[in-house]
Protein backbone atom coordinates (compact mmCIF):
# COMPACT_ATOMS: atom_id res chain seq x y z
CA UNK A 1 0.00 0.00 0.00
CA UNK A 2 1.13 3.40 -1.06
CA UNK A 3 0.40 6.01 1.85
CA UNK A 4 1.80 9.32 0.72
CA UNK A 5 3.30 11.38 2.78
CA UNK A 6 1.15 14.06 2.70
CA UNK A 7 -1.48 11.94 4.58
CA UNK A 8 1.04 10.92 6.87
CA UNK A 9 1.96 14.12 8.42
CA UNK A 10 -2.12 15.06 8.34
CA UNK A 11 -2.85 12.10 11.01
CA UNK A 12 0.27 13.77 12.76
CA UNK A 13 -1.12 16.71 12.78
CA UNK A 14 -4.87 15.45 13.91
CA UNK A 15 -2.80 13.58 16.72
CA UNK A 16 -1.16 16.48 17.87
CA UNK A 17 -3.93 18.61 17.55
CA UNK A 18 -6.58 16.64 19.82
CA UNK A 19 -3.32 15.64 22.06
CA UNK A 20 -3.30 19.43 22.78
CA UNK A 21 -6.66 19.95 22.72
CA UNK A 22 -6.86 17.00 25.64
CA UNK A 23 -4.23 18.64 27.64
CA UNK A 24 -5.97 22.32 27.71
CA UNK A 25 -9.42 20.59 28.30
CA UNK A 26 -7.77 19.55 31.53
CA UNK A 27 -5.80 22.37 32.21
CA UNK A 28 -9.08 24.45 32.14
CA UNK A 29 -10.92 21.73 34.66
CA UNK A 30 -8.01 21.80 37.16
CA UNK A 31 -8.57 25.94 37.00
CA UNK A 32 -12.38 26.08 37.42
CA UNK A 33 -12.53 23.35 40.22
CA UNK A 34 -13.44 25.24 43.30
CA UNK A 35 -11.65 25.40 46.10
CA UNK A 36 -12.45 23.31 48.78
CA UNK A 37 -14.78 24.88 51.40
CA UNK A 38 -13.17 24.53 55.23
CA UNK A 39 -15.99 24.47 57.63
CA UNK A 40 -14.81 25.91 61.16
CA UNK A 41 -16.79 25.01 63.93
CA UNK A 42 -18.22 28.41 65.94
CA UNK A 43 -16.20 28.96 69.42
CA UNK A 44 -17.95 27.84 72.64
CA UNK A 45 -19.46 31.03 74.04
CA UNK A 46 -19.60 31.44 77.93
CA UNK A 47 -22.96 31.13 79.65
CA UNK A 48 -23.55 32.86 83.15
CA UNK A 49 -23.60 29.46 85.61
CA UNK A 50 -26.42 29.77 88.17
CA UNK A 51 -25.66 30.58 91.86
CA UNK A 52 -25.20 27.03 93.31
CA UNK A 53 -28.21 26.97 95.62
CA UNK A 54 -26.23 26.46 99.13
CA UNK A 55 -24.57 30.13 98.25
CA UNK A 56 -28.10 32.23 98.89
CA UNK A 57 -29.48 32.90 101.30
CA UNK A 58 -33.30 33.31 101.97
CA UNK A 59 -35.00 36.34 103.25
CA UNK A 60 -38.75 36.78 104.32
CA UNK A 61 -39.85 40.11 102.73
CA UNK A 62 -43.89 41.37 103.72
CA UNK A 63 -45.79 44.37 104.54
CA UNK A 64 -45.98 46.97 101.75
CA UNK A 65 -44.83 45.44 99.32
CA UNK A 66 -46.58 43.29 95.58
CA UNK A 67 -45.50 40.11 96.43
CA UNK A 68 -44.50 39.25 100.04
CA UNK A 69 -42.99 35.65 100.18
CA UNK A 70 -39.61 34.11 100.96
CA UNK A 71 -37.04 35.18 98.16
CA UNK A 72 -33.71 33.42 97.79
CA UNK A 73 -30.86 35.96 96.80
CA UNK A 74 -27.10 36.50 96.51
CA UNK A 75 -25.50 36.61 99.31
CA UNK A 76 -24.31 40.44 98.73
CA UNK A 77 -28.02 41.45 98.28
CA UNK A 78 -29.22 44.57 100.14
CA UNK A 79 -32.75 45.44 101.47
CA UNK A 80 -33.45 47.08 97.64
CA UNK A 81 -32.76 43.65 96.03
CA UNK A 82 -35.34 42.10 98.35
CA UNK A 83 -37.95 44.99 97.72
CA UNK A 84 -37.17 44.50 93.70
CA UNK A 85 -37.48 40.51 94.54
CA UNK A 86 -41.44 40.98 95.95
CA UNK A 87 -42.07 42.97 93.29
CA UNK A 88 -41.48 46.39 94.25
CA UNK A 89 -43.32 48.58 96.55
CA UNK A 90 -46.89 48.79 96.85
CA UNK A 91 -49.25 52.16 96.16
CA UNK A 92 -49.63 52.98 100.37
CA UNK A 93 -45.69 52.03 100.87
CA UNK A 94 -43.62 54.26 103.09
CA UNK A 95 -39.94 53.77 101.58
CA UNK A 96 -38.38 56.48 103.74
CA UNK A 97 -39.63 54.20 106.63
CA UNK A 98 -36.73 51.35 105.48
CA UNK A 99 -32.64 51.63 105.03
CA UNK A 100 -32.91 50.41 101.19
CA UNK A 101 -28.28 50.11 101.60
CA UNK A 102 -28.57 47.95 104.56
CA UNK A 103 -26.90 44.42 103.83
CA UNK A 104 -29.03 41.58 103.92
CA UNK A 105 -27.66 37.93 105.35
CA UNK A 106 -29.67 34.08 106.07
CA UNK A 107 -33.00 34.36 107.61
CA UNK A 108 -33.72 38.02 107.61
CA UNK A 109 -37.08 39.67 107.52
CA UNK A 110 -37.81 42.75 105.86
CA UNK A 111 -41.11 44.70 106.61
CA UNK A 112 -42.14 47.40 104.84
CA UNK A 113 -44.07 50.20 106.59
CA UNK A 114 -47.18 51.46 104.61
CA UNK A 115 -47.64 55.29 105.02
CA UNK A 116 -50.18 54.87 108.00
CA UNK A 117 -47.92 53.29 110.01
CA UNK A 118 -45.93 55.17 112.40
CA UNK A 119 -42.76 53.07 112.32
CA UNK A 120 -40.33 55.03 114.39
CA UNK A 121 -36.90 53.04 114.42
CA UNK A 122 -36.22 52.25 111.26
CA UNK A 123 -34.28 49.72 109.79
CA UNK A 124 -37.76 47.69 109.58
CA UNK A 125 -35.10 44.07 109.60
CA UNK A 126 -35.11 41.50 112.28
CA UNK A 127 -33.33 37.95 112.41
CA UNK A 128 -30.92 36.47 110.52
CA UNK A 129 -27.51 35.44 110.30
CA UNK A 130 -25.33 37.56 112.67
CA UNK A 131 -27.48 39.82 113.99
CA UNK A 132 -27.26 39.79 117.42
CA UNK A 133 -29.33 42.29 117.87
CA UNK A 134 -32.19 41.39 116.39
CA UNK A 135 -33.09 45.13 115.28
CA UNK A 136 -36.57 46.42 116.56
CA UNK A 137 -38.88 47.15 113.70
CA UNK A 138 -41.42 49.45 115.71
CA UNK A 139 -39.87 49.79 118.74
CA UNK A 140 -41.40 49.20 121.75
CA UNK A 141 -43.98 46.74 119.81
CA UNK A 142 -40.84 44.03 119.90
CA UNK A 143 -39.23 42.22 122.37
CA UNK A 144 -35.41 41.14 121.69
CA UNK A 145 -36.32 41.20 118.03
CA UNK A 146 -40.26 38.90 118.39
CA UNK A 147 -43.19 40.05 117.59
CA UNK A 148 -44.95 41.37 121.11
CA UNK A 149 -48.52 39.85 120.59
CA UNK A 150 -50.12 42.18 123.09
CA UNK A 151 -49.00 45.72 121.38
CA UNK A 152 -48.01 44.39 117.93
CA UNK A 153 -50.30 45.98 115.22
CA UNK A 154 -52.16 44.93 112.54
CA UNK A 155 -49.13 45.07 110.04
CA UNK A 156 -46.56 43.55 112.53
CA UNK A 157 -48.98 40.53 113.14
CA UNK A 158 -49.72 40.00 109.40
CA UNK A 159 -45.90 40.52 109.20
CA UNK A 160 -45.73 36.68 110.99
CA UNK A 161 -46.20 33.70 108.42
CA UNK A 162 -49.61 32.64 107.52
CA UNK A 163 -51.34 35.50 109.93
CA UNK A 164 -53.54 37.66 107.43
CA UNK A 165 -55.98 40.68 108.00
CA UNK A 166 -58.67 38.93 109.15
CA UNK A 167 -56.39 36.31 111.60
CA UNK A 168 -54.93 39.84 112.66
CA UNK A 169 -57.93 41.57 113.63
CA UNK A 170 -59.20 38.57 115.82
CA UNK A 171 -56.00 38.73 117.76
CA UNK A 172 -56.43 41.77 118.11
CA UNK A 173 -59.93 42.04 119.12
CA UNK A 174 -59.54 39.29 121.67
CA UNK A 175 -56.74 40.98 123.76
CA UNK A 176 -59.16 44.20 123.89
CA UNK A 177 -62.38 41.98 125.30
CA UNK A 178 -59.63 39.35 127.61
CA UNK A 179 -56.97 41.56 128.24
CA UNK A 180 -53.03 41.38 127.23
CA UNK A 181 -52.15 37.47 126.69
CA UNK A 182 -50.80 35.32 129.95
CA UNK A 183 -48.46 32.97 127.32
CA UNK A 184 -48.13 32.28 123.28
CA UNK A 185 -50.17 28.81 124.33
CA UNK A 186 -53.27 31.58 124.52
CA UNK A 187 -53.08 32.39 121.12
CA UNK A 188 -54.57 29.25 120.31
CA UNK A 189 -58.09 30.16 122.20
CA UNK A 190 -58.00 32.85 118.73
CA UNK A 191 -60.46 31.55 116.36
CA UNK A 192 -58.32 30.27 112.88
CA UNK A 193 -55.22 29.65 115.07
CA UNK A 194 -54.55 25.73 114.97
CA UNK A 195 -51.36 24.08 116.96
CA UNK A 196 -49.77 24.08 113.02
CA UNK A 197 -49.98 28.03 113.00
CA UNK A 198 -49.06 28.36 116.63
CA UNK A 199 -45.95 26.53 115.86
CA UNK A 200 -45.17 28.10 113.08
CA UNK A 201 -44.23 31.49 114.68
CA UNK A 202 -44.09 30.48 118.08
CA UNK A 203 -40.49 31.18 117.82
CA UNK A 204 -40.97 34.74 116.37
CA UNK A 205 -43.59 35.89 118.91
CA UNK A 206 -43.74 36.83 122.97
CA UNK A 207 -46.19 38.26 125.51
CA UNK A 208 -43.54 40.52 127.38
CA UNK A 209 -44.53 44.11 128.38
């Protein structure tokens, strides 16, 4: 067979021609492949822990106030953390009355005044912690920091838990007809006042003049 060289050297050229035309196909794949995409995990951020319940301490906050209940705070709190804990001062609340800068600690109670009361020794904080003292709320109305049941009144007995307004005014009411009371035991011959009440503030009340 005869093959001429001029159809020799134009299947050389075809070769060489699709030969290059292989390698740019590839070149341009290799440049349009995108780059690989790195996925970096976002940092841990830091969440406030919550105070580990042994570290508060609890404080009994009533009178004048929204919400008077048993409110566990930090153990820097003041007497204006506990007010901001029941809610805030209520509409008849005398906040002069109270030392809102006075450090709190375990087993205080606060008492806030309403603007009827005359409360004329003011911090209105007894118990707790520390406090030797046992600071007088009213005065003469307490006896080494308890709750005298025969001048206490209204607002220091519904200060004591689970005495309301109308448990109050019976108390009340029966020392005027019977005269002062001989013991705490008495308090039970109070209509609404059970041996569970009684012992519940037996330990924050007394009968001394």
């Amino acid at each position: 067979m005869n093959v001429s060289w001029d159809r020799i050297a134009g299947w050389v050229t075809l070769l060489a021609l699709g030969f290059a035309l292989g390698v740019g196909f590839l070149s341009l794949r290799q440049s349009t492949q995108p780059e690989p995409i790195e996925i970096i995990p976002p940092e841990p951020t830091a969440t406030a822990q919550p105070l580990p319940t042994e570290s508060l301490i609890r404080v009994y906050v009533t009178g004048a106030v929204q919400q008077a209940a048993v409110y566990e705070l930090a153990p820097d709190s003041i007497v204006d953390d506990a007010v901001k804990a029941a809610g805030g001062f209520s509409a008849d609340a005398n906040p002069v009355a109270i030392n809102l800068a006075q450090p709190l600690s375990d087993g205080m109670q606060v008492y806030v005044p309403s603007l009827v009361e005359e409360a004329t020794q003011p911090p209105v904080i007894t118990g707790g912690g520390n406090d030797a003292t046992n600071n007088s709320r009213f005065g003469a109305d307490l006896f080494a920091g308890l709750v005298n049941i025969n001048q206490a009144s209204a607002a220091e007995l519904e200060s004591l838990p689970g005495i309301g307004p109308s448990t109050a005014a019976k108390i009340i009411a029966y020392r005027e007809a019977n005269g002062p009371f001989a013991s705490v035991e008495a308090l039970l011959e109070v209509s609404g006042i059970g041996d569970a009440k009684l012992d519940a503030i037996r330990e924050l009340i007394s009968v001394n003049p």
